[in-house]
C-alpha atoms as a PDB file:
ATOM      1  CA  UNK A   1     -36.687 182.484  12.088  1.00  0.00           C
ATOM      2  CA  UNK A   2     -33.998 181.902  14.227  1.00  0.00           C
ATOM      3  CA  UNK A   3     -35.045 178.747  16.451  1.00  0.00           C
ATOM      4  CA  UNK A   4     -32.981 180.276  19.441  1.00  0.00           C
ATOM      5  CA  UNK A   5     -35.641 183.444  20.226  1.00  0.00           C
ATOM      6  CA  UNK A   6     -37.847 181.056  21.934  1.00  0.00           C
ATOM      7  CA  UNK A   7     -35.273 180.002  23.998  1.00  0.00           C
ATOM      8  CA  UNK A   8     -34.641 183.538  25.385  1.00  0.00           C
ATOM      9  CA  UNK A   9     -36.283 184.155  29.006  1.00  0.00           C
ATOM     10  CA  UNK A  10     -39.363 186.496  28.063  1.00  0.00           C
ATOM     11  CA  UNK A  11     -39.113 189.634  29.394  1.00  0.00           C
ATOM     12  CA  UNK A  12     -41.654 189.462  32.375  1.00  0.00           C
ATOM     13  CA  UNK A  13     -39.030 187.139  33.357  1.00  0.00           C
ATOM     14  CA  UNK A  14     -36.433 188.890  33.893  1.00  0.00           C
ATOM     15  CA  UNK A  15     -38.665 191.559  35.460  1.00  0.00           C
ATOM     16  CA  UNK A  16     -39.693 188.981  37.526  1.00  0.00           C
ATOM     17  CA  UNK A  17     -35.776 187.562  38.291  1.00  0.00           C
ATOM     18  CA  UNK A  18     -34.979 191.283  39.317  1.00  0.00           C
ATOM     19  CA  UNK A  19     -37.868 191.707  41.539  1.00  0.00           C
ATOM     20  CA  UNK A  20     -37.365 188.474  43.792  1.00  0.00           C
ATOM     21  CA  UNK A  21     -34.258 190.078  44.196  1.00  0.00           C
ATOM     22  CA  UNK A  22     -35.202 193.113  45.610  1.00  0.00           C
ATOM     23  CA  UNK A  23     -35.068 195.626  42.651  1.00  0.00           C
ATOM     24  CA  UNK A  24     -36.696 196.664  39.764  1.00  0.00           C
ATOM     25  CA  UNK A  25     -35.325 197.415  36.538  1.00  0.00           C
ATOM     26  CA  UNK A  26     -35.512 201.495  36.526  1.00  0.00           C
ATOM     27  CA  UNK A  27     -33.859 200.994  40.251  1.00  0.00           C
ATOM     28  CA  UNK A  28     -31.044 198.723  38.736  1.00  0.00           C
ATOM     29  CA  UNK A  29     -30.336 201.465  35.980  1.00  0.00           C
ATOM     30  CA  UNK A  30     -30.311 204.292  38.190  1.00  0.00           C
ATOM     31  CA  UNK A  31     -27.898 202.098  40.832  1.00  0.00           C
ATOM     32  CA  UNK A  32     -25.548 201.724  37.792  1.00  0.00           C
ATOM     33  CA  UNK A  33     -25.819 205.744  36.533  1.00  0.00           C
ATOM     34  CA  UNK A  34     -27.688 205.232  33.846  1.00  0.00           C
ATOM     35  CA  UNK A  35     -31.405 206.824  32.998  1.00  0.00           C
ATOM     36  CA  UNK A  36     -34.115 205.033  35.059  1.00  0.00           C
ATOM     37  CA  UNK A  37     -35.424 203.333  31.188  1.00  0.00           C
ATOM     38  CA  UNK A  38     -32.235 202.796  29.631  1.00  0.00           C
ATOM     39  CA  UNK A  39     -31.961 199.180  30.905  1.00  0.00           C
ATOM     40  CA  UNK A  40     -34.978 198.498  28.869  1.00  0.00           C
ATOM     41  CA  UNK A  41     -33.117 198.666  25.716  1.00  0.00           C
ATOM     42  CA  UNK A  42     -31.707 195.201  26.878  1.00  0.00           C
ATOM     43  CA  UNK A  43     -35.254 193.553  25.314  1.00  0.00           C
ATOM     44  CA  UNK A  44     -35.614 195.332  22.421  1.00  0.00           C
ATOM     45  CA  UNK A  45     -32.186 195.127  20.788  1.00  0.00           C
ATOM     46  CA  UNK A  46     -28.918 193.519  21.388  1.00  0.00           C
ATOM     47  CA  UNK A  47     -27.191 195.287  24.192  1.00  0.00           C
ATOM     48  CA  UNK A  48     -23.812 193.631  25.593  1.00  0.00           C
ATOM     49  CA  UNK A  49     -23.430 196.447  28.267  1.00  0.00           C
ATOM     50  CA  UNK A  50     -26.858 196.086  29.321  1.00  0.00           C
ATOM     51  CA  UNK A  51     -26.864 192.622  29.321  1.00  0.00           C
ATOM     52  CA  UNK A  52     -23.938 192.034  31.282  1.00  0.00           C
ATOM     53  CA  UNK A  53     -25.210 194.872  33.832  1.00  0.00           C
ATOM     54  CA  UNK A  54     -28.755 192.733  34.009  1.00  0.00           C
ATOM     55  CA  UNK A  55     -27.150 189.274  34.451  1.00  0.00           C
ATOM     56  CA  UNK A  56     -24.671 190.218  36.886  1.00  0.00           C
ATOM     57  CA  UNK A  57     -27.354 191.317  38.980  1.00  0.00           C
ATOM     58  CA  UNK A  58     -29.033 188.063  38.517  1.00  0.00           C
ATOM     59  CA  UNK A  59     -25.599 186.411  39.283  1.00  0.00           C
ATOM     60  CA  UNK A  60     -25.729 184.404  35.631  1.00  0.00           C
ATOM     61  CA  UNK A  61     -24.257 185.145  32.601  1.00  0.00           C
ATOM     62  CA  UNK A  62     -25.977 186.952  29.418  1.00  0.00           C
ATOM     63  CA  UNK A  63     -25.834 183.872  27.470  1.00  0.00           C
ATOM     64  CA  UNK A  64     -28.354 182.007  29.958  1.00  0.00           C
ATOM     65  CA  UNK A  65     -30.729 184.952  29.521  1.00  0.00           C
ATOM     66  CA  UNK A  66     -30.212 185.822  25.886  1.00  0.00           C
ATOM     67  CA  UNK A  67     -29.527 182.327  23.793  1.00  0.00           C
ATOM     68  CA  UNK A  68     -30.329 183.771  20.815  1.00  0.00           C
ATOM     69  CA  UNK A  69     -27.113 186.422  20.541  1.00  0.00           C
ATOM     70  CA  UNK A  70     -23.499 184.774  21.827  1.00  0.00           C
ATOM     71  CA  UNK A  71     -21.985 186.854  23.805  1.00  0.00           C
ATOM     72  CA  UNK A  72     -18.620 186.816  24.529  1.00  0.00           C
ATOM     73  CA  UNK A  73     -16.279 189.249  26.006  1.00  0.00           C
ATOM     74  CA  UNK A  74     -18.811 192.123  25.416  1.00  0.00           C
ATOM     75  CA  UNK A  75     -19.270 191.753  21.763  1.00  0.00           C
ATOM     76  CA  UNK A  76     -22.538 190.422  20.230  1.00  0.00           C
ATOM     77  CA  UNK A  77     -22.423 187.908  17.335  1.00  0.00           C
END
C-alpha cells in the first residue's frame, strides 16, 4: 500500500474546504461548465483537470490535497 494515501485530505475535507468558502462542489462544477457531479471524479480516480480546477478554488496546489499522485504540469505520475 502506498504510505502516501493517508496523507491525502479525506474527502469530507475538501467538501468541507469548499464550503467555508462559499460553494459546494456541484456549484464549483457547474461555475466551471462542467456537469453538476463531474467534479466528483476528483476522489475516486486521478484527475489532473479536476484537481487543478478544485485546488485553485481552494487557492493551493493539487499536490497539498492529493500527496499520493505528483502532479506536475497537468500530468499525473
Amino acid at each position: 500500500m502506498n504510505n502516501n494515501v493517508r496523507n491525502d485530505w479525506h474527502q469530507a475535507d475538501i467538501i468541507a474546504a469548499l464550503r467555508k468558502r462559499g460553494t459546494t462542489l456541484a456549484a464549483l462544477s457547474r461555475e466551471t461548465g462542467l456537469s453538476s457531479s463531474t467534479l466528483a471524479n476528483a476522489f475516486s480516480r486521478p484527475w489532473p483537470k479536476g484537481e487543478w480546477i478544485i485546488a485553485d478554488y481552494l487557492g493551493i496546489h493539487p499536490s497539498k490535497i492529493w500527496t499520493s499522485t505528483t502532479v506536475v504540469a497537468g500530468i499525473v505520475s
